[in-house]
C-alpha atoms as a PDB file:
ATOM      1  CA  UNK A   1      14.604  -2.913   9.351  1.00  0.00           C
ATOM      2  CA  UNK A   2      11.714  -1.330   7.563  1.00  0.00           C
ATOM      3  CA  UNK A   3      13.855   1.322   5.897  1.00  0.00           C
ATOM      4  CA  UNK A   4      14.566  -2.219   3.340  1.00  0.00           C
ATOM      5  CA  UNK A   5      10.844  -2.441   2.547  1.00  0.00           C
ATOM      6  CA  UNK A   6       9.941   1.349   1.904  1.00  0.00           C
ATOM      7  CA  UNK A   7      11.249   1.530  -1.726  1.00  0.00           C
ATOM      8  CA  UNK A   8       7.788  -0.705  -3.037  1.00  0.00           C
ATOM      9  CA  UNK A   9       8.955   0.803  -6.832  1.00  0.00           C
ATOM     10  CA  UNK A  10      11.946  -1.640  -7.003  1.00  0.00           C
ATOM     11  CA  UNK A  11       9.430  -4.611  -6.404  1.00  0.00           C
ATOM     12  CA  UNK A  12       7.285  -3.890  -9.420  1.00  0.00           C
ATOM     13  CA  UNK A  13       9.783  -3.708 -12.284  1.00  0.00           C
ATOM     14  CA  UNK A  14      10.467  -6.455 -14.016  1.00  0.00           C
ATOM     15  CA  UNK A  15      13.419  -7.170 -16.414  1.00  0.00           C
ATOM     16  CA  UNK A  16      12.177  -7.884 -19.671  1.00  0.00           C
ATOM     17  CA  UNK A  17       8.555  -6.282 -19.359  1.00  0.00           C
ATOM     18  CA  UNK A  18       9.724  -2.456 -18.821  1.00  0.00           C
ATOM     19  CA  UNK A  19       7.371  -1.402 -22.009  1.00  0.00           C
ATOM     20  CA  UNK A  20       4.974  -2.935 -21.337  1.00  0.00           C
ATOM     21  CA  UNK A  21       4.689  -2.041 -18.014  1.00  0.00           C
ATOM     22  CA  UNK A  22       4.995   1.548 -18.799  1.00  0.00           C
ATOM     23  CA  UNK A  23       2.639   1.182 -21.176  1.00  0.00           C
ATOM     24  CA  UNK A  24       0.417  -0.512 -18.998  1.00  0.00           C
ATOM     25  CA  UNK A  25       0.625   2.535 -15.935  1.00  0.00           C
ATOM     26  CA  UNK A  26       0.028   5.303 -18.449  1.00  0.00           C
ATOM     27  CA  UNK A  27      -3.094   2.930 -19.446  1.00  0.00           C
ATOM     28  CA  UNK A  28      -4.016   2.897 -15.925  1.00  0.00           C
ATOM     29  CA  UNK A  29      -3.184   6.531 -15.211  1.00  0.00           C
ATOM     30  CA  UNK A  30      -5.314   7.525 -18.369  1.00  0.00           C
ATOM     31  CA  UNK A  31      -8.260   4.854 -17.271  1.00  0.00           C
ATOM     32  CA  UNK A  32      -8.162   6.238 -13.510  1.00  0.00           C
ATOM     33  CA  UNK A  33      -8.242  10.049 -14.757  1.00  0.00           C
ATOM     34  CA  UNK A  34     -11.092   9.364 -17.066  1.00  0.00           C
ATOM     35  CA  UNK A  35     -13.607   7.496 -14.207  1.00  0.00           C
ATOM     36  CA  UNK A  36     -12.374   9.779 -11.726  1.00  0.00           C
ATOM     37  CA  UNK A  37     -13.552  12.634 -14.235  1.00  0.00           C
ATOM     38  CA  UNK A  38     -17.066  11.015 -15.280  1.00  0.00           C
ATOM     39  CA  UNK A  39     -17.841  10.428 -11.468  1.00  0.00           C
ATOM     40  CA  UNK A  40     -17.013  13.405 -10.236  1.00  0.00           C
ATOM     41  CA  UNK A  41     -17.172  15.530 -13.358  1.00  0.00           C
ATOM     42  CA  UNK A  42     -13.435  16.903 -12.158  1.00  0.00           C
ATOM     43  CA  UNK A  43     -10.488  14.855 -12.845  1.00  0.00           C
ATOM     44  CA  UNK A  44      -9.339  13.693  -9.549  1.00  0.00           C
ATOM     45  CA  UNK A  45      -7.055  10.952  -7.984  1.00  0.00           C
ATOM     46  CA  UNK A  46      -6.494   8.067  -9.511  1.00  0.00           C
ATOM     47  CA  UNK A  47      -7.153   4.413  -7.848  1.00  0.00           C
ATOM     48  CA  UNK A  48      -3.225   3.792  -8.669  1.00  0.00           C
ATOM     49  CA  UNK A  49      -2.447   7.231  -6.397  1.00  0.00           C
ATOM     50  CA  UNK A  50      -4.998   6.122  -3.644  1.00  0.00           C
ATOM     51  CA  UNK A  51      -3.729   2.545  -2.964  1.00  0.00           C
ATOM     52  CA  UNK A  52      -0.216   4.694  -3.046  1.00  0.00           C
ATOM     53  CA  UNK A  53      -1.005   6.976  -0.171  1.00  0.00           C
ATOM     54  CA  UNK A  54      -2.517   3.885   1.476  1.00  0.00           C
ATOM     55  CA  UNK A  55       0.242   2.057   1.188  1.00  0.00           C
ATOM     56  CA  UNK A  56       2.676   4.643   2.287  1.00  0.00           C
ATOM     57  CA  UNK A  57       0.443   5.722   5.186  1.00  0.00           C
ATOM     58  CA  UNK A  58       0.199   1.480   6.276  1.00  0.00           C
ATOM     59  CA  UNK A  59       4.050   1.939   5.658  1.00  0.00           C
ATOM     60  CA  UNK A  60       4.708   4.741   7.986  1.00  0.00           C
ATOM     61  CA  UNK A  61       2.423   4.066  11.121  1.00  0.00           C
ATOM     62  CA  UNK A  62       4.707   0.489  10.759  1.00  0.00           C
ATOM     63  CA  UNK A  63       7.579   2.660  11.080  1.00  0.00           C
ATOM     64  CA  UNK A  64       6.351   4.742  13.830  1.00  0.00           C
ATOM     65  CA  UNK A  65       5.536   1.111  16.290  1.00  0.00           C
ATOM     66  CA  UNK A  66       8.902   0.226  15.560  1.00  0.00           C
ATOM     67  CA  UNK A  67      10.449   3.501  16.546  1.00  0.00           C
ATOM     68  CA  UNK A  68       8.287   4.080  19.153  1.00  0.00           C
ATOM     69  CA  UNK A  69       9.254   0.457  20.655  1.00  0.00           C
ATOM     70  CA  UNK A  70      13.031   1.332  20.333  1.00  0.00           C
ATOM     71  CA  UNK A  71      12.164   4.414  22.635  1.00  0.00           C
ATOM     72  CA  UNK A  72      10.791   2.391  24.330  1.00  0.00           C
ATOM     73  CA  UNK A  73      13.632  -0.193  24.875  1.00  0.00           C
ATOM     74  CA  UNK A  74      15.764   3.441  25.855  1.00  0.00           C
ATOM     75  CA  UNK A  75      13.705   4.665  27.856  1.00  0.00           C
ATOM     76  CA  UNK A  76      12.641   7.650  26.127  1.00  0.00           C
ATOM     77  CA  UNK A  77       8.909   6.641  25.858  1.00  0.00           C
ATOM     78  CA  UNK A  78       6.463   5.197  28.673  1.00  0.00           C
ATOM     79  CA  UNK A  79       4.877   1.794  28.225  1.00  0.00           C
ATOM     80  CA  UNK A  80       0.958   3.099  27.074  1.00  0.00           C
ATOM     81  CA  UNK A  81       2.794   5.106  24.422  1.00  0.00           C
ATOM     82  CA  UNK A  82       4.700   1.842  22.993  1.00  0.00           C
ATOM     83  CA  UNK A  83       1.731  -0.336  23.118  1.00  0.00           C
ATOM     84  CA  UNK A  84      -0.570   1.904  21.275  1.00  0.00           C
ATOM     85  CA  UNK A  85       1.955   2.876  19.012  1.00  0.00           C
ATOM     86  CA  UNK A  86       2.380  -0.958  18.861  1.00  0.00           C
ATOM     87  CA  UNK A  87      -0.677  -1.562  18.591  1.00  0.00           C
ATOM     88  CA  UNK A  88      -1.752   0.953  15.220  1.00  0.00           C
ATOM     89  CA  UNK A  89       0.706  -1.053  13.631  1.00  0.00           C
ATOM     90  CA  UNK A  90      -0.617  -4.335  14.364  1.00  0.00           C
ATOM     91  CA  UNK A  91      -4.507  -3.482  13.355  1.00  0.00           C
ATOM     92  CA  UNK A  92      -2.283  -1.912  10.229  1.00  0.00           C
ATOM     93  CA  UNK A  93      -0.417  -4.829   9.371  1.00  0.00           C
ATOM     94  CA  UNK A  94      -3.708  -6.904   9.651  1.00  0.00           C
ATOM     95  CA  UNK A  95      -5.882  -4.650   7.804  1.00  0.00           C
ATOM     96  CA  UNK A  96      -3.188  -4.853   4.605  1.00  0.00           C
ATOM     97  CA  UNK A  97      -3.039  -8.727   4.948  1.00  0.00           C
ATOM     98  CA  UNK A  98      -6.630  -8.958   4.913  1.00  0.00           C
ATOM     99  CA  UNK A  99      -6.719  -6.332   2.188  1.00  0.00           C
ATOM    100  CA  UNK A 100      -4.214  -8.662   0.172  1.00  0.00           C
ATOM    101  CA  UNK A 101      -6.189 -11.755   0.748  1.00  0.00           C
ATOM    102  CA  UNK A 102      -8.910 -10.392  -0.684  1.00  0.00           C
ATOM    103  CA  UNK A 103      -7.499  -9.314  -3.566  1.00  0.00           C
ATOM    104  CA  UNK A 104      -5.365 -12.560  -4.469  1.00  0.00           C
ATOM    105  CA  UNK A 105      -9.078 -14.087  -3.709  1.00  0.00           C
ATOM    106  CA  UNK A 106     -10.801 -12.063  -6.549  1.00  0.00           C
ATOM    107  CA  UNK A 107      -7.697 -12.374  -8.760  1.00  0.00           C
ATOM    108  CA  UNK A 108      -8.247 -16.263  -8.598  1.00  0.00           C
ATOM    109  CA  UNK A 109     -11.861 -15.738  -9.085  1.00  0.00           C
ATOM    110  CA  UNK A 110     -11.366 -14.142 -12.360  1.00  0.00           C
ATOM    111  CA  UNK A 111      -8.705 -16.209 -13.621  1.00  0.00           C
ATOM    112  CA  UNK A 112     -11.049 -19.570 -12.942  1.00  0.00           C
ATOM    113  CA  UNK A 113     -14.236 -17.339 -15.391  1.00  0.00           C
ATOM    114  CA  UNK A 114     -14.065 -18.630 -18.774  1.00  0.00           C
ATOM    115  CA  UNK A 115     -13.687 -16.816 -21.898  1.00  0.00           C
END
């Protein structure tokens, strides 16, 4: 079920928009090096990579509630071990929705600032 979900690549292409897109990630890639190096004074992670790991670690404790539940079901794991498991990937799956919200919420804020 969440196997569908794990390839987040496919879901930010875009038909006609492949150069600029491109384009636009080597911007960001470039841009994230660069503030990464004047903080730091070392070129580090990008903001790009960080929200990546992020995303795949959100991804992955997801993953692990819904195997552990399925061990669950078989018998192969005891009920405290489904419920926390269960229970990561709830506070997870809230923290990204509330992580989301607040991003659409700035998004809108900027696109309502005039020019």
């Amino acid at each position: 079920m969440i196997d569908s979900i794990s390839s987040i690549g496919s879901l930010t292409k875009s038909s006609g928009l492949d150069k600029t897109e491109a384009t636009g990630s080597s911007m960001s890639n470039m841009l994230g090096a660069a503030a990464g190096a004047v903080a730091t004074g070392v070129a580090g992670p990008s903001f790009g990579s960080f929200l990546a790991d992020a995303a795949k670690g959100a991804l992955d404790s997801v993953k692990q509630g819904e195997a552990m539940s399925f061990a669950g079901i078989q018998g192969k794991a005891t009920t405290r071990e489904v419920v926390d498991a269960v229970m990561e990937a709830n506070r997870t799956l809230q923290t990204a929705v509330a992580l989301r919200d607040k991003v659409v919420s700035a998004y809108l804020e900027v696109s309502k600032m005039q020019i």
